[in-house]
N, C-alpha and C. Protein backbone atom coordinates (compact mmCIF):
# COMPACT_ATOMS: atom_id res chain seq x y z
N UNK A 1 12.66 -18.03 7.57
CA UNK A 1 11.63 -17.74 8.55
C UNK A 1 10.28 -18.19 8.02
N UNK A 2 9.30 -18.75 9.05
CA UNK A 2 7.82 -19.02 8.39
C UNK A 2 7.46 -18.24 8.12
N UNK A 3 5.96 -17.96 7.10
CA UNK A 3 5.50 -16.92 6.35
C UNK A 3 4.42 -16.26 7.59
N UNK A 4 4.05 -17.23 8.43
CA UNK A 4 3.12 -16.55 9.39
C UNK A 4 4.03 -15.85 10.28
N UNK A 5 2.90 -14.72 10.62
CA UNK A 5 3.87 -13.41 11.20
C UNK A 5 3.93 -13.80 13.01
N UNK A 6 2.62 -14.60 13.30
CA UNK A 6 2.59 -15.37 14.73
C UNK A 6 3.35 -15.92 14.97
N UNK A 7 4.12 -17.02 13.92
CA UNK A 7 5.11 -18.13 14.13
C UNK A 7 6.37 -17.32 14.27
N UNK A 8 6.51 -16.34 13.36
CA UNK A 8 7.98 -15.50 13.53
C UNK A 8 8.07 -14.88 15.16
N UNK A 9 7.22 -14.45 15.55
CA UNK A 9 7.65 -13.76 16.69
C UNK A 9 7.51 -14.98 17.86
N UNK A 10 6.84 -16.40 17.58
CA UNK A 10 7.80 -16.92 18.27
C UNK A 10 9.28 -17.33 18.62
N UNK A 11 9.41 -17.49 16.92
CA UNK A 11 11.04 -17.91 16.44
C UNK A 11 12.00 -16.61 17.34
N UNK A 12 11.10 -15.35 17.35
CA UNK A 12 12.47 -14.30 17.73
C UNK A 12 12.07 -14.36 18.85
N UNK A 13 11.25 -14.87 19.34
CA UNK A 13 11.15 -14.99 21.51
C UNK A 13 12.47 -15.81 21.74
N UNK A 14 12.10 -17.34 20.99
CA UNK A 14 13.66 -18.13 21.21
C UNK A 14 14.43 -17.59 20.98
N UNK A 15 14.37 -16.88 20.32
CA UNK A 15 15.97 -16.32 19.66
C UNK A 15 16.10 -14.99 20.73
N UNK A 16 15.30 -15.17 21.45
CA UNK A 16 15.62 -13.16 22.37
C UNK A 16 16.17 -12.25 21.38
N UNK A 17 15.37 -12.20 20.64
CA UNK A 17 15.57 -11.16 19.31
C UNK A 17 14.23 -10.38 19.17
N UNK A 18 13.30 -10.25 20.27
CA UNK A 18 11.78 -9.85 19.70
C UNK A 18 11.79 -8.01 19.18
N UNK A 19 12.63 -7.56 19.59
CA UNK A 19 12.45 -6.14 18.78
C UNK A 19 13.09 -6.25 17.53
N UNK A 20 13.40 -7.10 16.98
CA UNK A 20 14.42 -7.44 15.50
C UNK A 20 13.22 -7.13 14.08
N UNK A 21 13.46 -6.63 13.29
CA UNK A 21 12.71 -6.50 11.88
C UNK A 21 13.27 -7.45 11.04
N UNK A 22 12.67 -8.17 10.83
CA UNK A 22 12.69 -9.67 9.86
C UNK A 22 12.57 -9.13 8.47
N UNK A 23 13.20 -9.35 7.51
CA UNK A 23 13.24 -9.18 5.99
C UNK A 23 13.62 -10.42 5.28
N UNK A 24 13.46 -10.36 4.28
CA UNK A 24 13.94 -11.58 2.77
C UNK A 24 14.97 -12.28 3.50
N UNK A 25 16.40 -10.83 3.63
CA UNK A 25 17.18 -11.69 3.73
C UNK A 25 17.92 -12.07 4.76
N UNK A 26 16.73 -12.25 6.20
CA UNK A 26 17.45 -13.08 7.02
C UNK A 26 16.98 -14.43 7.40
N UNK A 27 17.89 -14.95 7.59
CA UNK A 27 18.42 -16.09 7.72
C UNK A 27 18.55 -16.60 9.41
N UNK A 28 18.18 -18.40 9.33
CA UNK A 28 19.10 -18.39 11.19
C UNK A 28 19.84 -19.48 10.56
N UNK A 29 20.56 -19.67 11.08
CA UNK A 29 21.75 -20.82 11.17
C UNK A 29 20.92 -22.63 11.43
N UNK A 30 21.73 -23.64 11.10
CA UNK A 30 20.97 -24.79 10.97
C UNK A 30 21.68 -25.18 12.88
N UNK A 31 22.61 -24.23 13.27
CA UNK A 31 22.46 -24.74 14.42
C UNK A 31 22.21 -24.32 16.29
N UNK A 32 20.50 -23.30 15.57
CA UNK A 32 19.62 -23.26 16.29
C UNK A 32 18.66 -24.01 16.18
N UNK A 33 18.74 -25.35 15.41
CA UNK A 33 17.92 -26.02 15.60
C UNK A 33 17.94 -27.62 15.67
N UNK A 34 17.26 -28.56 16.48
CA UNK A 34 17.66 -29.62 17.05
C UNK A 34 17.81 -30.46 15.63
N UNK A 35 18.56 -31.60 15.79
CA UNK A 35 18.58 -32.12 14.32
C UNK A 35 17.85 -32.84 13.68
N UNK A 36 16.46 -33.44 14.61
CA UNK A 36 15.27 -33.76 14.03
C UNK A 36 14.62 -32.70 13.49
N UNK A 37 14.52 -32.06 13.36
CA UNK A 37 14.04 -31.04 12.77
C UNK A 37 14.26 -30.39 11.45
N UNK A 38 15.51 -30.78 11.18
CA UNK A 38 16.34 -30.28 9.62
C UNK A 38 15.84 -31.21 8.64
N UNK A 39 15.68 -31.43 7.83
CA UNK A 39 15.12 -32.42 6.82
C UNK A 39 15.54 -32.17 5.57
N UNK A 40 15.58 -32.48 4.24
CA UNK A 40 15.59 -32.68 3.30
C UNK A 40 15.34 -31.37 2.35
N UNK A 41 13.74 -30.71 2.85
CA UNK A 41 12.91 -30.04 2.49
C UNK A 41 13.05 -29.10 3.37
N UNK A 42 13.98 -28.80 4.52
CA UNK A 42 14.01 -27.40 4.93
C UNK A 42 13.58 -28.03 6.28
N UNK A 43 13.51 -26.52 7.03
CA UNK A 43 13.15 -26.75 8.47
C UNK A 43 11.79 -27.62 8.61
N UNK A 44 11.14 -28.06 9.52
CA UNK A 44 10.03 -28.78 9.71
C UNK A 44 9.07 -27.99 10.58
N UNK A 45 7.59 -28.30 9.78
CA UNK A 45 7.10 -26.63 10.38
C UNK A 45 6.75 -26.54 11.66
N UNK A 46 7.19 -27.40 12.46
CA UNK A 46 6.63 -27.58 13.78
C UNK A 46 8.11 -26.90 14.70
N UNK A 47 9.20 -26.87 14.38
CA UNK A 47 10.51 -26.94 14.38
C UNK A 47 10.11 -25.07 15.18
N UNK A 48 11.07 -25.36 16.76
CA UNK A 48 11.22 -23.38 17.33
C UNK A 48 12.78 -23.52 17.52
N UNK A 49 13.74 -22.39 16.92
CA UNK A 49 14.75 -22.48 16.70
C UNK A 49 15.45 -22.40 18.55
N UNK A 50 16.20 -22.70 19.25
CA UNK A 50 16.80 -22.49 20.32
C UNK A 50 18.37 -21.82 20.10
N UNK A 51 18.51 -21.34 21.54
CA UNK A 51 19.91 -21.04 21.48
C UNK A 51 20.68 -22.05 21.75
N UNK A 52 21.79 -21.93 21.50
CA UNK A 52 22.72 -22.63 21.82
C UNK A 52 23.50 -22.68 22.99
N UNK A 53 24.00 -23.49 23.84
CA UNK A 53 24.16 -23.41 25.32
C UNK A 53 26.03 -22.94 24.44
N UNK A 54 26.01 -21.32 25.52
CA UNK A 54 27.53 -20.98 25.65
C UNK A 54 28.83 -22.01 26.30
N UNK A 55 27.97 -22.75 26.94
CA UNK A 55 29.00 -23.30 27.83
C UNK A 55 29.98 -24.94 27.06
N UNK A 56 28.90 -24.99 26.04
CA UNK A 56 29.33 -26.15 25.32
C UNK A 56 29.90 -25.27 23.74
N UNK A 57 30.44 -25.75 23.16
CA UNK A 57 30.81 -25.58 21.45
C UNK A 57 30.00 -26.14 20.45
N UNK A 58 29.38 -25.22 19.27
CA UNK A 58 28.64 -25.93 19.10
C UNK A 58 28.90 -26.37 17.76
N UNK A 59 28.53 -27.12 17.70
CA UNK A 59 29.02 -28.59 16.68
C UNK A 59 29.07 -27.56 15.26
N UNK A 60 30.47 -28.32 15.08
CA UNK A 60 31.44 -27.49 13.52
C UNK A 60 32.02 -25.85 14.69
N UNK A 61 31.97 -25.66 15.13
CA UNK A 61 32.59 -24.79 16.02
C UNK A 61 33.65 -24.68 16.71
N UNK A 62 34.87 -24.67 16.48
CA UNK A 62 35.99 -24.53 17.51
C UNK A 62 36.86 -23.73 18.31
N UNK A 63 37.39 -23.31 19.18
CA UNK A 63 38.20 -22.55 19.42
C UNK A 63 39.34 -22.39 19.12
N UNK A 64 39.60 -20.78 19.31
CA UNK A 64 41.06 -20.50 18.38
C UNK A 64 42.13 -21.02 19.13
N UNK A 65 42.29 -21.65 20.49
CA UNK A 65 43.30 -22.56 20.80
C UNK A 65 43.48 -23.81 19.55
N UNK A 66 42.00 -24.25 19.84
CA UNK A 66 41.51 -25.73 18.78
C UNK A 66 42.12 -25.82 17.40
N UNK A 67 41.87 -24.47 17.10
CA UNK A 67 42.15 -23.86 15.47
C UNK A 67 43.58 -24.14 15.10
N UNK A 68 44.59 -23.60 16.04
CA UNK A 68 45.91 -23.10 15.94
C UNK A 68 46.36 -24.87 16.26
N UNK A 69 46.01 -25.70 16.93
CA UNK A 69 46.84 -26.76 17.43
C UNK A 69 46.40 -27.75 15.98
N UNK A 70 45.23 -27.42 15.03
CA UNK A 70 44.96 -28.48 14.21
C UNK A 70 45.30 -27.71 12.98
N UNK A 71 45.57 -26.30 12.87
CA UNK A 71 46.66 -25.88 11.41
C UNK A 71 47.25 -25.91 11.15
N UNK A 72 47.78 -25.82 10.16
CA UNK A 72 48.92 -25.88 9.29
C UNK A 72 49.83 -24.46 9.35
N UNK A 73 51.08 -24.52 10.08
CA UNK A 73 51.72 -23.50 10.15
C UNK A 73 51.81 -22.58 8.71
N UNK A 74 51.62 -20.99 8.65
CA UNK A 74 51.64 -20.31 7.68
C UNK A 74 52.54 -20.14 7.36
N UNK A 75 53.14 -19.95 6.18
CA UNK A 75 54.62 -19.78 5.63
C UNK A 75 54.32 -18.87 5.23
N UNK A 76 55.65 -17.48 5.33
CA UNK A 76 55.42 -16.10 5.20
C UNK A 76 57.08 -15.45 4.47
C-alpha cells in the first residue's frame, strides 16, 4: 500500500473495501492491477488497483472443472 493515507483510501474505494484497517501486513494481489503498471521496482505510483471482472477468469486462475481435466489422477 502507498505511504500516503489519501492515496490508500483511494486504493480501498477501488477495492470497495473503504471501512477496512490497513496494517504492515496487508497486501493486494498483482492481479488488481493492469500490467502496465507492475514494474521491476514495484507498483507504479500513479497505478489504482481495480477489481477484477467476475465474469472472466483471471489470468493464472482456473476452475475446478479446468483443474480436474488438466491433473494428474491421485493414486491412493
Amino acid at each position: 500500500f502507498p505511504k500516503d493515507k489519501a492515496r490508500v483510501k483511494v486504493w480501498l474505494a477501488a477495492l470497495r473495501e473503504t471501512e477496512r484497517e490497513i496494517t504492515d501486513q496487508h497486501q493486494i494481489c498483482e492481479d488488481h492491477f493492469l500490467s502496465h503498471h507492475i514494474t521491476p521496482n514495484g507498483i507504479s505510483p500513479d497505478a489504482i488497483p481495480i477489481m477484477p471482472s467476475l465474469e472472466e477468469p483471471v489470468a493464472g486462475w482456473s476452475s475446478c472443472e479446468e483443474q480436474d481435466e488438466h491433473s494428474d489422477p491421485v493414486e491412493k
